[in-house]
C-alpha atoms as a PDB file:
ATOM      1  CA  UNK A   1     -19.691  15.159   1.890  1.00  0.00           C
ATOM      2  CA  UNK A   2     -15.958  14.340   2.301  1.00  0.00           C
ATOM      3  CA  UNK A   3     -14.969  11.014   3.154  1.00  0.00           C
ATOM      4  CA  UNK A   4     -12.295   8.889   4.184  1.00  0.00           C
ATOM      5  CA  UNK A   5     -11.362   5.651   4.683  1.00  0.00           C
ATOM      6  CA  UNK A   6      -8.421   4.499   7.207  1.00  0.00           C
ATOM      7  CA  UNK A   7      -7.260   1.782   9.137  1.00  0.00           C
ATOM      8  CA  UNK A   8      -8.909   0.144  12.646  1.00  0.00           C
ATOM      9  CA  UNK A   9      -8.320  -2.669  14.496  1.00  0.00           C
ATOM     10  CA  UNK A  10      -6.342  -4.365  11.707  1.00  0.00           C
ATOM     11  CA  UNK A  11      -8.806  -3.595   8.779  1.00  0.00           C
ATOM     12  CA  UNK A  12     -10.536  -0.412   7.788  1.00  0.00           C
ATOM     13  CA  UNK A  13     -13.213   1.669   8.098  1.00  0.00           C
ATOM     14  CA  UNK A  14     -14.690   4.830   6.833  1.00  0.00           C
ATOM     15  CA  UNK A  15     -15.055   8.611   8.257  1.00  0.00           C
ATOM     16  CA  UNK A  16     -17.116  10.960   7.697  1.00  0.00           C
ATOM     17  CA  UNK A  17     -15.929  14.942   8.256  1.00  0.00           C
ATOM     18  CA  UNK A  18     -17.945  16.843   9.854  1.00  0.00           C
ATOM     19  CA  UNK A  19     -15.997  20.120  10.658  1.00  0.00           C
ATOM     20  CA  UNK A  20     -12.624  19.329  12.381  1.00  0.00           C
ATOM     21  CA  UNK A  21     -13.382  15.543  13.254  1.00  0.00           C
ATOM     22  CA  UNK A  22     -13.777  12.680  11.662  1.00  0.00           C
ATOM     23  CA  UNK A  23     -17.312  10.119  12.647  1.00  0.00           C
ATOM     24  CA  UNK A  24     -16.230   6.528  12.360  1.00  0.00           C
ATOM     25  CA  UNK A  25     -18.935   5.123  10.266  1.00  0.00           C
ATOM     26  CA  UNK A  26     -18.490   1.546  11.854  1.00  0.00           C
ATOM     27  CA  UNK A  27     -19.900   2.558  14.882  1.00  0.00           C
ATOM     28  CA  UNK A  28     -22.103   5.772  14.119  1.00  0.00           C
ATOM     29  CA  UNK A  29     -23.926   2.782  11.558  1.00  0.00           C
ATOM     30  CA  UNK A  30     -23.376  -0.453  12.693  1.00  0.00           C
ATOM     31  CA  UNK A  31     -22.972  -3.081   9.595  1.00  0.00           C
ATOM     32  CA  UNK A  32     -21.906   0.205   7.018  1.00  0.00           C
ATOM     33  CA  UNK A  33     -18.893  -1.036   4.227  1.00  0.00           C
ATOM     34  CA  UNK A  34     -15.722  -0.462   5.102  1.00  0.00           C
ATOM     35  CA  UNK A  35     -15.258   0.537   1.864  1.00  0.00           C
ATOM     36  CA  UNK A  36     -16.109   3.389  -0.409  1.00  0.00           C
ATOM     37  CA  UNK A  37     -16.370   1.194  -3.838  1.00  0.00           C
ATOM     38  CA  UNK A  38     -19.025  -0.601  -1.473  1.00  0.00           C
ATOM     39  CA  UNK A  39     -21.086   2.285  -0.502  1.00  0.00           C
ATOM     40  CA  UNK A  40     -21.516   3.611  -3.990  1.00  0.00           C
ATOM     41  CA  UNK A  41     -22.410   0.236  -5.090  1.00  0.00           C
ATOM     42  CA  UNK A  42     -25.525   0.861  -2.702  1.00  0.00           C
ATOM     43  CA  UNK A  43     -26.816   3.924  -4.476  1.00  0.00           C
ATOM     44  CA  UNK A  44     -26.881   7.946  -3.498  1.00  0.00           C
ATOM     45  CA  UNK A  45     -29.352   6.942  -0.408  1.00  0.00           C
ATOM     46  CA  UNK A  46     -26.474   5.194   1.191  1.00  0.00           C
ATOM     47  CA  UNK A  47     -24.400   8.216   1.243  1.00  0.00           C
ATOM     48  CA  UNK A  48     -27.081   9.926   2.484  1.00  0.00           C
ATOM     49  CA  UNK A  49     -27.913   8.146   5.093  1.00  0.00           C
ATOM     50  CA  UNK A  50     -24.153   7.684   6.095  1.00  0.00           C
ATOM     51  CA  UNK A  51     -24.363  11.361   6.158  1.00  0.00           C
ATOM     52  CA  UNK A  52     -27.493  11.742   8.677  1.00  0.00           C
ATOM     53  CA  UNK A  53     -25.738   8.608  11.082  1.00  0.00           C
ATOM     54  CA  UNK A  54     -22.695  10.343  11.112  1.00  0.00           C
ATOM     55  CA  UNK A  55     -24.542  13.913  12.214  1.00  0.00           C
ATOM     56  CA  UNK A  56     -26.042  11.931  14.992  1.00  0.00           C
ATOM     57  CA  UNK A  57     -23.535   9.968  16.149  1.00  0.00           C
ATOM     58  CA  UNK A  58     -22.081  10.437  19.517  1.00  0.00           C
ATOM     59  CA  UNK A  59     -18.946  12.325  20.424  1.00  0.00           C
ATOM     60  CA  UNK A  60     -17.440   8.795  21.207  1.00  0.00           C
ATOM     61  CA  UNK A  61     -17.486   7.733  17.695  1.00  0.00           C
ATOM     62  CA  UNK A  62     -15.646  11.156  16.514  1.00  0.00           C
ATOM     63  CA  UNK A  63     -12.106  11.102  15.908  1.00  0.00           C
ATOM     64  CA  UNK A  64      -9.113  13.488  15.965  1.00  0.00           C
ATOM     65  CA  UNK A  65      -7.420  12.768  12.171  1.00  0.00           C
ATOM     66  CA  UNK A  66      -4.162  13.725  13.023  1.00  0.00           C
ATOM     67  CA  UNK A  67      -3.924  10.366  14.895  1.00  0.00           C
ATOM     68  CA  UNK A  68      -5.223   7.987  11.737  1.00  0.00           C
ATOM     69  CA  UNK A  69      -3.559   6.256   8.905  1.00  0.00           C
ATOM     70  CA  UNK A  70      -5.317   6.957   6.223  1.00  0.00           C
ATOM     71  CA  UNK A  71      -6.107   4.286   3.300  1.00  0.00           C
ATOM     72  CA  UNK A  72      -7.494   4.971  -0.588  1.00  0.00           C
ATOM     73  CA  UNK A  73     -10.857   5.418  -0.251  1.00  0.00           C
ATOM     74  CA  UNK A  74     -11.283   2.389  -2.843  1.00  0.00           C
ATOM     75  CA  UNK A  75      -9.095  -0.521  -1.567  1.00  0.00           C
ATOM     76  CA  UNK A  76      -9.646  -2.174  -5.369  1.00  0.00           C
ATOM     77  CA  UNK A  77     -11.300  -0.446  -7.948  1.00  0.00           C
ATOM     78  CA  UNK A  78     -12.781  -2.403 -10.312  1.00  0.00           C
ATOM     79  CA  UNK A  79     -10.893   0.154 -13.190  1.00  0.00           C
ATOM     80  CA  UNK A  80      -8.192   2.265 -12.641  1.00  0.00           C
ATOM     81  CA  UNK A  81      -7.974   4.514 -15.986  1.00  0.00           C
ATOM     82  CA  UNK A  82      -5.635   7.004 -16.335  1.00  0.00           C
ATOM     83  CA  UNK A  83      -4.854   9.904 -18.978  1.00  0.00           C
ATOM     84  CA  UNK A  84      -1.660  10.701 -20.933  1.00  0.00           C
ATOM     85  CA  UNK A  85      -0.673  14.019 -22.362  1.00  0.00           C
ATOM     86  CA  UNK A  86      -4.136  15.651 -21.409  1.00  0.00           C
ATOM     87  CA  UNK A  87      -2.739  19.547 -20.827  1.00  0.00           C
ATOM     88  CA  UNK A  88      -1.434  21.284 -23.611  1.00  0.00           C
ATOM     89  CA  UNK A  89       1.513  22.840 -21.717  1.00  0.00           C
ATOM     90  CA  UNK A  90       2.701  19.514 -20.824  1.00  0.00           C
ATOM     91  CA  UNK A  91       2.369  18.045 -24.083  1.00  0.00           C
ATOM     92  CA  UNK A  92       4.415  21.016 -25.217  1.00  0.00           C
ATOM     93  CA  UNK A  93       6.988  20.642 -22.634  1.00  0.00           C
ATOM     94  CA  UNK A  94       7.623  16.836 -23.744  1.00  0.00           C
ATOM     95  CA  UNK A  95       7.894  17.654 -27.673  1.00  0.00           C
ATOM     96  CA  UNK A  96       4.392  16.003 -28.435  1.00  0.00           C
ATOM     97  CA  UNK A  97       1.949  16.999 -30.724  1.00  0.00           C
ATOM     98  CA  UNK A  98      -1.500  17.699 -29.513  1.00  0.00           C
ATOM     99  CA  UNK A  99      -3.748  14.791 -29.035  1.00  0.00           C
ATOM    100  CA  UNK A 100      -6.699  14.079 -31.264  1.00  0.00           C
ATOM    101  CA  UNK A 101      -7.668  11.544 -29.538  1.00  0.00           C
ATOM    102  CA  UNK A 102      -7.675  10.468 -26.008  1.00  0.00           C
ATOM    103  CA  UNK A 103      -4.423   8.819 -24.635  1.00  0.00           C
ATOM    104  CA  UNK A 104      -5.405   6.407 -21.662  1.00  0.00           C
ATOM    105  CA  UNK A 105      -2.977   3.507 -19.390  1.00  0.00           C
ATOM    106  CA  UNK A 106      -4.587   1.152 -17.446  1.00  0.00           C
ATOM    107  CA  UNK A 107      -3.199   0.819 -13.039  1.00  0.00           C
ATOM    108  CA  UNK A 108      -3.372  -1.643 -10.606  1.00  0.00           C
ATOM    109  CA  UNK A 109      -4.936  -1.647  -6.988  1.00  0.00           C
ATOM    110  CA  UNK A 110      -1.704  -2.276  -5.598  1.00  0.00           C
ATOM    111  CA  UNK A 111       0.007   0.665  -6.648  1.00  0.00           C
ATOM    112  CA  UNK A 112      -2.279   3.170  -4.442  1.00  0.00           C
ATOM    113  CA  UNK A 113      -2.070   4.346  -1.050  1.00  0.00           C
ATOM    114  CA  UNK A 114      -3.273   7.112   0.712  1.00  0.00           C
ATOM    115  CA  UNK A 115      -2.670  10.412   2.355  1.00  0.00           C
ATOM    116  CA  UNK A 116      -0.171  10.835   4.840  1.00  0.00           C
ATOM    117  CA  UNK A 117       1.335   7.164   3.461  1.00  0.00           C
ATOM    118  CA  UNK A 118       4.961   6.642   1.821  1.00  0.00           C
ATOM    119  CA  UNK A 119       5.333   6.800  -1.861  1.00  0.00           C
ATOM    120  CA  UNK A 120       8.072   4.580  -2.607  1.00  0.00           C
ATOM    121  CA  UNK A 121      11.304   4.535  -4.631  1.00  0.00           C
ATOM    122  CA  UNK A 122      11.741   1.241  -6.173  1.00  0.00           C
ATOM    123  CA  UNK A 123      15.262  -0.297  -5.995  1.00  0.00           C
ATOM    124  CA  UNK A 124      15.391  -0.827  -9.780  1.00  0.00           C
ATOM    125  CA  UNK A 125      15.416   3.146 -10.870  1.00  0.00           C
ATOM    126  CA  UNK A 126      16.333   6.564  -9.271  1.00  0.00           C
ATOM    127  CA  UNK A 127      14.153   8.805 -11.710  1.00  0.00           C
ATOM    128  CA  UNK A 128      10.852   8.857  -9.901  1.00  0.00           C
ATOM    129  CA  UNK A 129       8.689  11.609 -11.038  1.00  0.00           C
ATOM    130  CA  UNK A 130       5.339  13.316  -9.683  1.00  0.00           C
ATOM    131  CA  UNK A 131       2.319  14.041 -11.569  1.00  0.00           C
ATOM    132  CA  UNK A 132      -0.670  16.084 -10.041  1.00  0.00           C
ATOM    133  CA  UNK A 133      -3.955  14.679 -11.121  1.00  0.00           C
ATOM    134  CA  UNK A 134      -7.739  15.109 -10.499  1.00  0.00           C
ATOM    135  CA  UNK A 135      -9.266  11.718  -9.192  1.00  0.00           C
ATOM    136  CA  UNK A 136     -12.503  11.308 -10.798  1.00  0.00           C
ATOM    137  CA  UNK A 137     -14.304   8.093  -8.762  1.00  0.00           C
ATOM    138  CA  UNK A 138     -17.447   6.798 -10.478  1.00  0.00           C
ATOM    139  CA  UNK A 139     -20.847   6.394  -8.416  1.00  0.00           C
ATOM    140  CA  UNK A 140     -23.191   4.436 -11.339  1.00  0.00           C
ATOM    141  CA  UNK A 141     -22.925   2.418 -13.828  1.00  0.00           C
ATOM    142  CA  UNK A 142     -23.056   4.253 -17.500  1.00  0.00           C
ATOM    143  CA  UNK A 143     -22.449   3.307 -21.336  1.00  0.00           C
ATOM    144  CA  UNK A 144     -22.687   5.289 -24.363  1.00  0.00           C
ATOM    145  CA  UNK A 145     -23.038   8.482 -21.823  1.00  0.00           C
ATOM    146  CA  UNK A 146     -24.098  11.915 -23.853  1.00  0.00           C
ATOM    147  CA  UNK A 147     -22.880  15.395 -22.566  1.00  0.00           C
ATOM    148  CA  UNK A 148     -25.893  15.904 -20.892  1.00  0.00           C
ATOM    149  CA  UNK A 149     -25.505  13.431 -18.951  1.00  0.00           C
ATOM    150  CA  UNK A 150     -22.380  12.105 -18.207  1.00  0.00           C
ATOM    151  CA  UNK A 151     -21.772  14.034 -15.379  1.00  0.00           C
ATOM    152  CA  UNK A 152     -24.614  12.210 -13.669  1.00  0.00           C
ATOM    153  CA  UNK A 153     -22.440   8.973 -12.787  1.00  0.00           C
ATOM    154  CA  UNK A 154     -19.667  10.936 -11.010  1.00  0.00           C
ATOM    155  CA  UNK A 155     -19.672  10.375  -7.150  1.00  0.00           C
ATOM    156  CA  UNK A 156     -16.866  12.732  -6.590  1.00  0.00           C
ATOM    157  CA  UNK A 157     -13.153  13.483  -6.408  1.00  0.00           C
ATOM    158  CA  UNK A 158      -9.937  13.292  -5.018  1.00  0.00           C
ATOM    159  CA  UNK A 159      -6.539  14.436  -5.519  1.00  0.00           C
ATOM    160  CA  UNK A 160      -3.942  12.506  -7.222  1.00  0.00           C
ATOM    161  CA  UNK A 161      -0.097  11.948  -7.518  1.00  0.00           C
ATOM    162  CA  UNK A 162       0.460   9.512 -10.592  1.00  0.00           C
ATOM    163  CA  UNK A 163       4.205   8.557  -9.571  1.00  0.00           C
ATOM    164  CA  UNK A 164       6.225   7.287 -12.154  1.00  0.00           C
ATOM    165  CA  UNK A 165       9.184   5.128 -12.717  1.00  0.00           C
ATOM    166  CA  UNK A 166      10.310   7.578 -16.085  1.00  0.00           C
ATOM    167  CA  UNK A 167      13.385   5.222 -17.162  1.00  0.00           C
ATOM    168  CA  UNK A 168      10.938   2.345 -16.845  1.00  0.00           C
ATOM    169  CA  UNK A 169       7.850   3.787 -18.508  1.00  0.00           C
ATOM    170  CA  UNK A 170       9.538   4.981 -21.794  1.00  0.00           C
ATOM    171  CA  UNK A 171      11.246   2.069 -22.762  1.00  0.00           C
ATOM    172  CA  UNK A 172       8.892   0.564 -24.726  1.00  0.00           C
ATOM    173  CA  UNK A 173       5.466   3.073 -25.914  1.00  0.00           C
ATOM    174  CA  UNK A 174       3.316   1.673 -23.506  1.00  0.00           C
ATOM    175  CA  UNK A 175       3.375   3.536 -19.793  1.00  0.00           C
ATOM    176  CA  UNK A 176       1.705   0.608 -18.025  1.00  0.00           C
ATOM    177  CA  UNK A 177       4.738  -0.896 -16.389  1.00  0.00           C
ATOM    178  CA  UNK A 178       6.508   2.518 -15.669  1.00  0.00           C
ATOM    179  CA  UNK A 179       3.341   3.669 -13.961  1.00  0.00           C
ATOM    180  CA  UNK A 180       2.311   0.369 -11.397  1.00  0.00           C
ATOM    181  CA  UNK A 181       5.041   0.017  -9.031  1.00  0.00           C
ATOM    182  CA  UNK A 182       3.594  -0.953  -5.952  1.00  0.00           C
ATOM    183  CA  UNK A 183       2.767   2.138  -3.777  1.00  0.00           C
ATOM    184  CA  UNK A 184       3.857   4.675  -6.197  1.00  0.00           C
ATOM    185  CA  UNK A 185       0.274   6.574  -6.856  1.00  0.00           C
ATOM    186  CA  UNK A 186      -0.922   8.260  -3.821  1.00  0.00           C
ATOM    187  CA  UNK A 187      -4.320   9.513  -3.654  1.00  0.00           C
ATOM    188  CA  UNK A 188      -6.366  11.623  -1.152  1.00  0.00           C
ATOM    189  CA  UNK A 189      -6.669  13.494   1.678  1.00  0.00           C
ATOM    190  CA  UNK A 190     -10.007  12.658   1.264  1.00  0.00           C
ATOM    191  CA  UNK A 191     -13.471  11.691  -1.461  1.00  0.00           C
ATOM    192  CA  UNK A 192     -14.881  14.681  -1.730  1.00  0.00           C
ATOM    193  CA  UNK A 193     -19.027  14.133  -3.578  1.00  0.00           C
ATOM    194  CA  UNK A 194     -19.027  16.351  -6.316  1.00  0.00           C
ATOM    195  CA  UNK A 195     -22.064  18.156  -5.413  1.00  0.00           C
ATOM    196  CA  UNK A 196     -19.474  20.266  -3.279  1.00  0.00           C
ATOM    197  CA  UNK A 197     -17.335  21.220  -6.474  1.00  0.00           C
ATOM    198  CA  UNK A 198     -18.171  22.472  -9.672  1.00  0.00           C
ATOM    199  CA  UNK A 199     -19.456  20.324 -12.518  1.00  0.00           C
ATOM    200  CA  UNK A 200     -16.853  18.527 -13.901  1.00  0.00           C
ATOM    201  CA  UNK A 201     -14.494  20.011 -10.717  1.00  0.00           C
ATOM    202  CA  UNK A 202     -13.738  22.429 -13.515  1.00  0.00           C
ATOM    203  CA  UNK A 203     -11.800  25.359 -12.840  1.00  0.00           C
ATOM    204  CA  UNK A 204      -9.601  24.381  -9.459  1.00  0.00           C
ATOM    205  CA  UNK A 205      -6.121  25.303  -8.938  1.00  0.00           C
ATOM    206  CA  UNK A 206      -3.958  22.162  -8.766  1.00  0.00           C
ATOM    207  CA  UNK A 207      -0.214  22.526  -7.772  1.00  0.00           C
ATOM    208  CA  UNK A 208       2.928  19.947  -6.747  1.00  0.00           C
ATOM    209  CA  UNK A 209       4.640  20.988  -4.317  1.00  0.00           C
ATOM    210  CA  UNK A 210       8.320  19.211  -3.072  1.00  0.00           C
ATOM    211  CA  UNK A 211       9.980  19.881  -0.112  1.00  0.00           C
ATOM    212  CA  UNK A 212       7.564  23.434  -0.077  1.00  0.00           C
ATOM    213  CA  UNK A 213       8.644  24.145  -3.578  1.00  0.00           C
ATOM    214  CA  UNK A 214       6.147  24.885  -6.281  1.00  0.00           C
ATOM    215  CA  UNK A 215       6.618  22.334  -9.023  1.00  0.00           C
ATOM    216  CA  UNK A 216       3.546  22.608 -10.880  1.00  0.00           C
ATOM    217  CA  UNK A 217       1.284  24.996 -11.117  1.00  0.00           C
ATOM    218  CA  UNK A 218      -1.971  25.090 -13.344  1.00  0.00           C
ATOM    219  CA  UNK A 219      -6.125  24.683 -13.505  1.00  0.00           C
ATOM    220  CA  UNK A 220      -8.326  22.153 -14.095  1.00  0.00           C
ATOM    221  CA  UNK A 221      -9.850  24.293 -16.613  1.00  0.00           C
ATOM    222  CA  UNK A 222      -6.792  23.870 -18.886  1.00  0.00           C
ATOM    223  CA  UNK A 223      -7.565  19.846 -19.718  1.00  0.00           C
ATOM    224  CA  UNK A 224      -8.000  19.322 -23.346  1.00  0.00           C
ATOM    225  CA  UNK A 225     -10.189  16.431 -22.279  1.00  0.00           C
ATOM    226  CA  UNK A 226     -12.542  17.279 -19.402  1.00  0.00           C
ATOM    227  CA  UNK A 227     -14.062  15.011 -17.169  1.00  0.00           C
ATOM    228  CA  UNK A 228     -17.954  15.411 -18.739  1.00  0.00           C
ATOM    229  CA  UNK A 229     -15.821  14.301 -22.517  1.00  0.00           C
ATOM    230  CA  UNK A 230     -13.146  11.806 -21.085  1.00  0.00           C
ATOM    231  CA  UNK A 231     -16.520  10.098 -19.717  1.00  0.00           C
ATOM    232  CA  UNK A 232     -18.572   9.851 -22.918  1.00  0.00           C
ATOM    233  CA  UNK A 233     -15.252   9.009 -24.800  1.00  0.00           C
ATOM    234  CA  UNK A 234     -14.926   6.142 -22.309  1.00  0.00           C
ATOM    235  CA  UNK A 235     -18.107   4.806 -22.354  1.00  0.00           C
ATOM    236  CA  UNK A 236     -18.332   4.215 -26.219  1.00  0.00           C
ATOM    237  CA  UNK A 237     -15.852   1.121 -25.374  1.00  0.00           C
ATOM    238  CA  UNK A 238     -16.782  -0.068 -21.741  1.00  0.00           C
ATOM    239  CA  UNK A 239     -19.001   0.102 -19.182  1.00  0.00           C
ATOM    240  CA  UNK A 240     -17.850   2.544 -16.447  1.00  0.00           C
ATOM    241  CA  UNK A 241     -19.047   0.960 -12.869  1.00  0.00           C
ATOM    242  CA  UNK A 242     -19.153   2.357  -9.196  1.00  0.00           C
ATOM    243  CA  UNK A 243     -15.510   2.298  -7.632  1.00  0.00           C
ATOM    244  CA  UNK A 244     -14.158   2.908 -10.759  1.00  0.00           C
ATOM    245  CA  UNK A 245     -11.523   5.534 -10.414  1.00  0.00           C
ATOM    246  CA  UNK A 246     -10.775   8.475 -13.726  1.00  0.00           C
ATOM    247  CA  UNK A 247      -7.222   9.907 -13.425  1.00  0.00           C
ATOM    248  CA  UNK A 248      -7.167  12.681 -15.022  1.00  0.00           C
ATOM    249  CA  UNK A 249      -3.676  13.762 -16.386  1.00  0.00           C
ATOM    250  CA  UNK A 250      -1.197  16.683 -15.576  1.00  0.00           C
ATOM    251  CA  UNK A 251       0.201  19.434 -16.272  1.00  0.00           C
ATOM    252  CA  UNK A 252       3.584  21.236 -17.250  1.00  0.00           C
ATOM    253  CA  UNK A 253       6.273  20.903 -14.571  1.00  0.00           C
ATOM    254  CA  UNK A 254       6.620  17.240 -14.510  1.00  0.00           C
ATOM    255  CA  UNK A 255      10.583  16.335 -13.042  1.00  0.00           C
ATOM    256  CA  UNK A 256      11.470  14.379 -16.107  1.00  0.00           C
ATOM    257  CA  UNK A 257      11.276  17.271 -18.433  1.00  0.00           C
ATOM    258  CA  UNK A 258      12.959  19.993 -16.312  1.00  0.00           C
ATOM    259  CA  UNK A 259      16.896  21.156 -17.020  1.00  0.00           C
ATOM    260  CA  UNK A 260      18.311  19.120 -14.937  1.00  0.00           C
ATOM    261  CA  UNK A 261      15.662  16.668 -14.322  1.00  0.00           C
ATOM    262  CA  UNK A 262      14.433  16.354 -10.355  1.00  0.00           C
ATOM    263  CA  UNK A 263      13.391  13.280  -9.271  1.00  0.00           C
ATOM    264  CA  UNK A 264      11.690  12.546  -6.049  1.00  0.00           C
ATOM    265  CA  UNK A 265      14.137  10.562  -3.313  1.00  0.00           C
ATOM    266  CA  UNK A 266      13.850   9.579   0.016  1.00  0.00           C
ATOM    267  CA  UNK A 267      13.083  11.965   2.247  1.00  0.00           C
ATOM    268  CA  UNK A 268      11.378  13.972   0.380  1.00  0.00           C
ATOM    269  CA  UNK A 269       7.834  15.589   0.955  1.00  0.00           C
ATOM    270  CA  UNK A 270       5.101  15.848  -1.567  1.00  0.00           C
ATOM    271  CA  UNK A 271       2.179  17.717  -1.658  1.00  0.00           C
ATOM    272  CA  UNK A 272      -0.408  17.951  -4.138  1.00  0.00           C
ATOM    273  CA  UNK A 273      -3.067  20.663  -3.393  1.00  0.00           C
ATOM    274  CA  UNK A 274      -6.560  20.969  -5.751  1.00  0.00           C
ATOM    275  CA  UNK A 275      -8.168  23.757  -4.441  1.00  0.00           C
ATOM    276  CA  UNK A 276     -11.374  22.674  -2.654  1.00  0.00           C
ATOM    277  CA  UNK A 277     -10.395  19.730  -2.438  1.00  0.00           C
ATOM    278  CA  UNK A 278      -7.393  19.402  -0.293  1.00  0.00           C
ATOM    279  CA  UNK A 279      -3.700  18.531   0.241  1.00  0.00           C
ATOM    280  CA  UNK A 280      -2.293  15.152  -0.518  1.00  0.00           C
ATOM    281  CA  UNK A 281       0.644  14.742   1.333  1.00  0.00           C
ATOM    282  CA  UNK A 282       3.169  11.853   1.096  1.00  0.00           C
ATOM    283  CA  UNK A 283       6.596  11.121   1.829  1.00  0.00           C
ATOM    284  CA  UNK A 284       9.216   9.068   0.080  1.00  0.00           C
ATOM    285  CA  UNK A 285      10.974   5.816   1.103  1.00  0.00           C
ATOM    286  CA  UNK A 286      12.893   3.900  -0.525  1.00  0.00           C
ATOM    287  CA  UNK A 287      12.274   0.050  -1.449  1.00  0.00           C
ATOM    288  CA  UNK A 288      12.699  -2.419   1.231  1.00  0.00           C
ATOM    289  CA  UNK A 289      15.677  -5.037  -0.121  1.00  0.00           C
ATOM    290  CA  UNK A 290      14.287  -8.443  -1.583  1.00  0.00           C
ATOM    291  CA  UNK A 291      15.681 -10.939  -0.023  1.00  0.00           C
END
């Protein structure tokens, strides 16, 4: 199933795709969430049967996607956890050691938006950087998870671009404020259930891509944390809850760390691509003046 959720009538909805059109949910099943944190909340026979309504709806309630603005496919996830330092190559390419241990930051609601949306620049800083990440959104609750079977509370994926503020974030050790800038984090094109990947979405092909030109370029097998550990790591300290979101980390590449560095500016395009998954693409403003 891939899923999306975009905007109607001055709120949202959510879209099912079914081949090169999108079924608006809100009227191929009247009274469905609007949201995706909502859905999962209501158990795997909810997707399901947003699955079967959208099969049957009627050509009226099918869209053409090249005409929506798409949202995040979680509006507010309840968690929002994100990795540090979790390939090898990039931990190389910023002089760090590698981890023992799993290196997480916490973001906010209001720094996501979706595909096709602007990324913005903030006025305070020009050095703002791209990550590619895997999305990992979680479908059921789950504490003290084991291996076998932690993969059992994943609902699916996305793709991810954890934009940073770089000057901000490594003032101090803690990323948190360098990484939750309003609308800095895009995520997208779409949820895709993980029943269409592999476990774990391991081995995919994720790249960045600005202005066309390959930034980063690696796999999803090359985490040192994958998604089945990051989850029973997690769930030793919390319990993980549907709409919670997993970000996953990235790779070598990142704009900070190249000679000179490249940072994203407006006017800019940029794509992240996880095979099977799909493109995110987002341009980038700059920062509306405060007045």
């Amino acid at each position: 199933m891939r899923l999306v959720r975009f905007q109607k009538n001055g709120g949202a909805a959510l879209g099912i795709r079914l081949g090169d059109s999108i079924v608006d949910l809100s009227q191929a099943m009247p009274g469905a969430p609007d949201d995706l944190a909502d859905l999962l909340r209501q158990g795997p026979a909810a997707l399901a049967q947003a699955v079967e309504a959208a099969r049957a709806a009627p050509v009226s309630a099918h869209i053409a996607p090249g005409g929506m603005n798409f949202l995040p496919p979680i509006a507010r996830p309840g968690k929002i956890i994100c990795l540090g330092v979790n390939f090898l190559d990039h931990a190389k390419e910023a002089s760090h050691q590698k981890p023992a241990h799993l290196m997480i930051f916490m973001r906010g609601g209001t720094s996501l938006v979706g595909h096709g949306a602007p990324l913005v620049r903030p006025n305070c800083s020009d050095q703002f950087d791209f990550e590619a990440e895997l999305a990992v959104f979680i479908g059921a609750t789950g504490r003290h998870l084991k291996p076998e079977n932690a993969l059992s509370i994943v609902a699916g994926y996305a793709a991810f671009n954890d934009g940073s503020v770089r000057d901000v974030q490594i003032r101090v050790s803690q990323w948190t404020l360098g990484k939750n800038f309003d609308g800095t984090g895009g995520v997208g094109p779409e949820f895709v259930s993980a029943d269409e990947l592999p476990p774990g979405a391991a081995g995919l092909r994720l790249q960045t891509r600005l202005n066309g030109e390959v930034m980063q370029d690696a796999n999803t097998a090359d985490m040192l944390f994958d998604v089945r550990e990051t989850l029973v790591i997690l769930s030793e300290c919390m319990t993980l809850e549907p709409g919670d979101m997993i970000i996953m980390g990235t790779p070598a590449g990142v704009g900070l760390l190249r000679n000179p560095p490249l940072f994203m500016k407006p006017g800019d395009v940029c794509e992240i691509e996880i095979e099977r998954i799909g493109i995110l693409r987002n341009p980038i403003v700059q920062e509306a003046p405060a007045f």
